[in-house]
C-alpha atoms as a PDB file:
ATOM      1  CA  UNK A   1      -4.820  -5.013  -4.500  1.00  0.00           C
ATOM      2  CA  UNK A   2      -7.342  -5.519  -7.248  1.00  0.00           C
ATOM      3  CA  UNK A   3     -10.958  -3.743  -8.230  1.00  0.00           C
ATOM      4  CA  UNK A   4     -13.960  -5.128  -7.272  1.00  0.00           C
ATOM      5  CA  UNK A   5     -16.069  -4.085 -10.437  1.00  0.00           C
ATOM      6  CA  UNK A   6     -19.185  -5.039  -8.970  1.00  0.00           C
ATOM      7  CA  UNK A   7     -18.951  -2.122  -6.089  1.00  0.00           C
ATOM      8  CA  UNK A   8     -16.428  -0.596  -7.702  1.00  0.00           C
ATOM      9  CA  UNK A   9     -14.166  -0.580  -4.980  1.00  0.00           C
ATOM     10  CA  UNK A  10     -10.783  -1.121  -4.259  1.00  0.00           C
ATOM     11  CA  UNK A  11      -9.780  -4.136  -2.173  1.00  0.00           C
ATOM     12  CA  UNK A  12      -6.596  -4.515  -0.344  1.00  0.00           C
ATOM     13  CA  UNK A  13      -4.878  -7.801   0.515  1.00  0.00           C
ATOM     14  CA  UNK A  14      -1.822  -8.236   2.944  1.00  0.00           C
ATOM     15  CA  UNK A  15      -0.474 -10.098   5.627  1.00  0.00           C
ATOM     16  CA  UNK A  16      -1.980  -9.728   9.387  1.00  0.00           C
ATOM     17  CA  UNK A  17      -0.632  -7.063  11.576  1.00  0.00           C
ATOM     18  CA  UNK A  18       0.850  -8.163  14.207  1.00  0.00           C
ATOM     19  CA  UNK A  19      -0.077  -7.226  17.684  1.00  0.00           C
ATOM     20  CA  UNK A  20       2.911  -4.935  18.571  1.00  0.00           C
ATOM     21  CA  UNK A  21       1.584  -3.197  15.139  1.00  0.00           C
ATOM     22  CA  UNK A  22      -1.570  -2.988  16.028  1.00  0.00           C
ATOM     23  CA  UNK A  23      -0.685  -1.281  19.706  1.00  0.00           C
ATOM     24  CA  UNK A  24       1.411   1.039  17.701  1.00  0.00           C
ATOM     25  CA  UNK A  25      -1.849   2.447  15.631  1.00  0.00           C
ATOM     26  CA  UNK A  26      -3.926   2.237  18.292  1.00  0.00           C
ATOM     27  CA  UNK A  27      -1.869   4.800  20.656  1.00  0.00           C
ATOM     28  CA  UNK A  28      -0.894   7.036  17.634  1.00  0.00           C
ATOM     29  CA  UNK A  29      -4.825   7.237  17.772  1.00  0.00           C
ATOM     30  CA  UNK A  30      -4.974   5.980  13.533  1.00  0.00           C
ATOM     31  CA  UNK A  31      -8.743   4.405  14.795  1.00  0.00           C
ATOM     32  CA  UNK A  32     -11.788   5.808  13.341  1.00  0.00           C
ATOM     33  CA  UNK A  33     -12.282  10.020  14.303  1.00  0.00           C
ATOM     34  CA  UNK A  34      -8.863   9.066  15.876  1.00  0.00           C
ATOM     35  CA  UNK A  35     -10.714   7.479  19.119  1.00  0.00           C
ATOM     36  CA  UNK A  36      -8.248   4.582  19.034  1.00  0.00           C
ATOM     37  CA  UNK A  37     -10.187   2.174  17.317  1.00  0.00           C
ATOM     38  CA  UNK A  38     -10.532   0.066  14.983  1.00  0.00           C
ATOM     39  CA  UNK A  39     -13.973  -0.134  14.142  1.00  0.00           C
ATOM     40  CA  UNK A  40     -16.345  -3.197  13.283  1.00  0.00           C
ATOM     41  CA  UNK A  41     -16.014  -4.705   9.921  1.00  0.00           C
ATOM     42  CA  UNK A  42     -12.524  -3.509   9.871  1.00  0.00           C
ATOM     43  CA  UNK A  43      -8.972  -4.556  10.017  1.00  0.00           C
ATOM     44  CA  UNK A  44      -5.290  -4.145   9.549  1.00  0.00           C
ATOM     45  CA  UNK A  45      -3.097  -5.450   7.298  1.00  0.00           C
ATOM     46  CA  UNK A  46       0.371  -5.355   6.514  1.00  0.00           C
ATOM     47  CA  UNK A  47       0.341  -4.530   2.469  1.00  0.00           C
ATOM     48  CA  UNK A  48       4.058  -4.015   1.788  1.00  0.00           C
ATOM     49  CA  UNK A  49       6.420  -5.870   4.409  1.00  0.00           C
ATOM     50  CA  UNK A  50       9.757  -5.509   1.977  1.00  0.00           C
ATOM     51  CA  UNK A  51       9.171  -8.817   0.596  1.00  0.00           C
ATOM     52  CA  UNK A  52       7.442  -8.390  -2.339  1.00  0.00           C
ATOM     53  CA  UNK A  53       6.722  -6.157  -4.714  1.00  0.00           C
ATOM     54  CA  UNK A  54       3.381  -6.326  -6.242  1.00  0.00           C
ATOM     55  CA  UNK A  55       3.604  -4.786 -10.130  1.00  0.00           C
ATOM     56  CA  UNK A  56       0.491  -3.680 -11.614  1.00  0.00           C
ATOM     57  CA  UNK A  57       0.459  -3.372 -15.603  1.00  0.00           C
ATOM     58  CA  UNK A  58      -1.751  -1.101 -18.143  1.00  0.00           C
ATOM     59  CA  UNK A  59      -1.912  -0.644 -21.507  1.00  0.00           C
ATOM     60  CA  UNK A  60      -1.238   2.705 -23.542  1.00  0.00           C
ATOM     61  CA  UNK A  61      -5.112   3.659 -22.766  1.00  0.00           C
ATOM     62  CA  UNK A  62      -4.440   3.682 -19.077  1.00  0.00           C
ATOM     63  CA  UNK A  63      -6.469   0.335 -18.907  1.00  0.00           C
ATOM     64  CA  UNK A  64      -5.885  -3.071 -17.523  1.00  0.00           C
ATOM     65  CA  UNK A  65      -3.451  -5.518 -19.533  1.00  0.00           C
ATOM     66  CA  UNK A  66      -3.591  -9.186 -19.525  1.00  0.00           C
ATOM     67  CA  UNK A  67      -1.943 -10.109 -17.004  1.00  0.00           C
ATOM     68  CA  UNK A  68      -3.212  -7.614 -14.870  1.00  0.00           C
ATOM     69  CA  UNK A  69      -0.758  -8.006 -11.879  1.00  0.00           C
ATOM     70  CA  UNK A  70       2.288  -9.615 -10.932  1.00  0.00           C
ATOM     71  CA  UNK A  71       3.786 -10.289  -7.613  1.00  0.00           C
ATOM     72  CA  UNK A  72       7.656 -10.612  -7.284  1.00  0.00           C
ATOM     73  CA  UNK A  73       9.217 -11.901  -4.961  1.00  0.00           C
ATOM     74  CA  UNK A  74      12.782 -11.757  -5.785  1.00  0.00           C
ATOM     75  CA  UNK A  75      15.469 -10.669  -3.442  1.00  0.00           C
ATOM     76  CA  UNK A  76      17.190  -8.300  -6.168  1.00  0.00           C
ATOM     77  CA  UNK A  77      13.616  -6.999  -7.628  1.00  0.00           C
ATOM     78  CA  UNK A  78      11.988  -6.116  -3.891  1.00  0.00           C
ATOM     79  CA  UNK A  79      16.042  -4.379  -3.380  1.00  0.00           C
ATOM     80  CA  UNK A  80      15.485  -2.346  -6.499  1.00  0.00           C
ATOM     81  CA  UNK A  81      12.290  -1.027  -6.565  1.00  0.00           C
ATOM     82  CA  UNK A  82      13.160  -0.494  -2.332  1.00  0.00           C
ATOM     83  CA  UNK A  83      15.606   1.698  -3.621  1.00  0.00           C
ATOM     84  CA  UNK A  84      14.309   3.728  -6.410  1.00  0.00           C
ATOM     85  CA  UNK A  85      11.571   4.360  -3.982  1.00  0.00           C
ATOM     86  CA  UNK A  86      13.958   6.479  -1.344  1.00  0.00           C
ATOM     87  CA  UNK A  87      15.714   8.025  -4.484  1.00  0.00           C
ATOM     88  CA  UNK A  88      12.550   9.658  -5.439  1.00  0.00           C
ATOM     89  CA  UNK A  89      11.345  10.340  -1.846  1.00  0.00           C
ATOM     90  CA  UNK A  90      14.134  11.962  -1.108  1.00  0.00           C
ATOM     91  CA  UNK A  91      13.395  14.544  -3.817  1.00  0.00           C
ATOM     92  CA  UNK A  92       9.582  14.905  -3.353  1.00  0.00           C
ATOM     93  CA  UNK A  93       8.921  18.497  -2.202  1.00  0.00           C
ATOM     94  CA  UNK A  94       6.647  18.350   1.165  1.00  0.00           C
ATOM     95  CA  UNK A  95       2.925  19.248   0.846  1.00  0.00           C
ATOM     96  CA  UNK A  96       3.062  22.103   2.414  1.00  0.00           C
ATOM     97  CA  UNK A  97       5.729  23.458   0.271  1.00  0.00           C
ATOM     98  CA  UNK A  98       4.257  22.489  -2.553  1.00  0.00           C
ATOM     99  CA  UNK A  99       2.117  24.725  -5.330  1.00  0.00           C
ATOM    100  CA  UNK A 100       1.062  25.245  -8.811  1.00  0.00           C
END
């Protein structure tokens, strides 16, 4: 995932989805307006496959650092951060529950 500064947009890399993925979205009806699409100029990809964990670093501004990113790879790292994820997860409170 990086910014393209030019259009200011963000742009998402990943592996292909597969076809048995892609017959998945298309009957949950995920396509454009939910017509079970995908439309033109569009695709699917795969960004997090539990492979790889792609770490993105700032400085104390909330700005870029040099390096910007850095993708790891490691069995024990992607395990981890796997991990911590369902920790927290399991203690988010539910959108509809939630409220300030």
């Amino acid at each position: 995932m990086w910014l393209d500064e030019d259009n200011r947009e963000i742009v998402f890399q990943g592996w292909d989805a597969d076809g048995e993925l892609l017959v998945r979205i298309l009957e949950a009806g995920h396509g454009e307006d939910h017509s079970n699409t995908i439309p033109g100029g569009e695709s699917v990809v795969r960004l997090f496959d539990g492979t790889a964990v792609l770490v993105n670093f700032f400085d104390g501004n909330g700005n870029w650092a040099t390096p910007k990113q850095e993708l790891q790879t490691g069995p024990d790292v992607v395990a981890l951060c796997a991990t911590a994820f369902e920790a927290v997860w399991e203690r988010a409170v539910p959108h509809d529950r939630y409220s300030v």
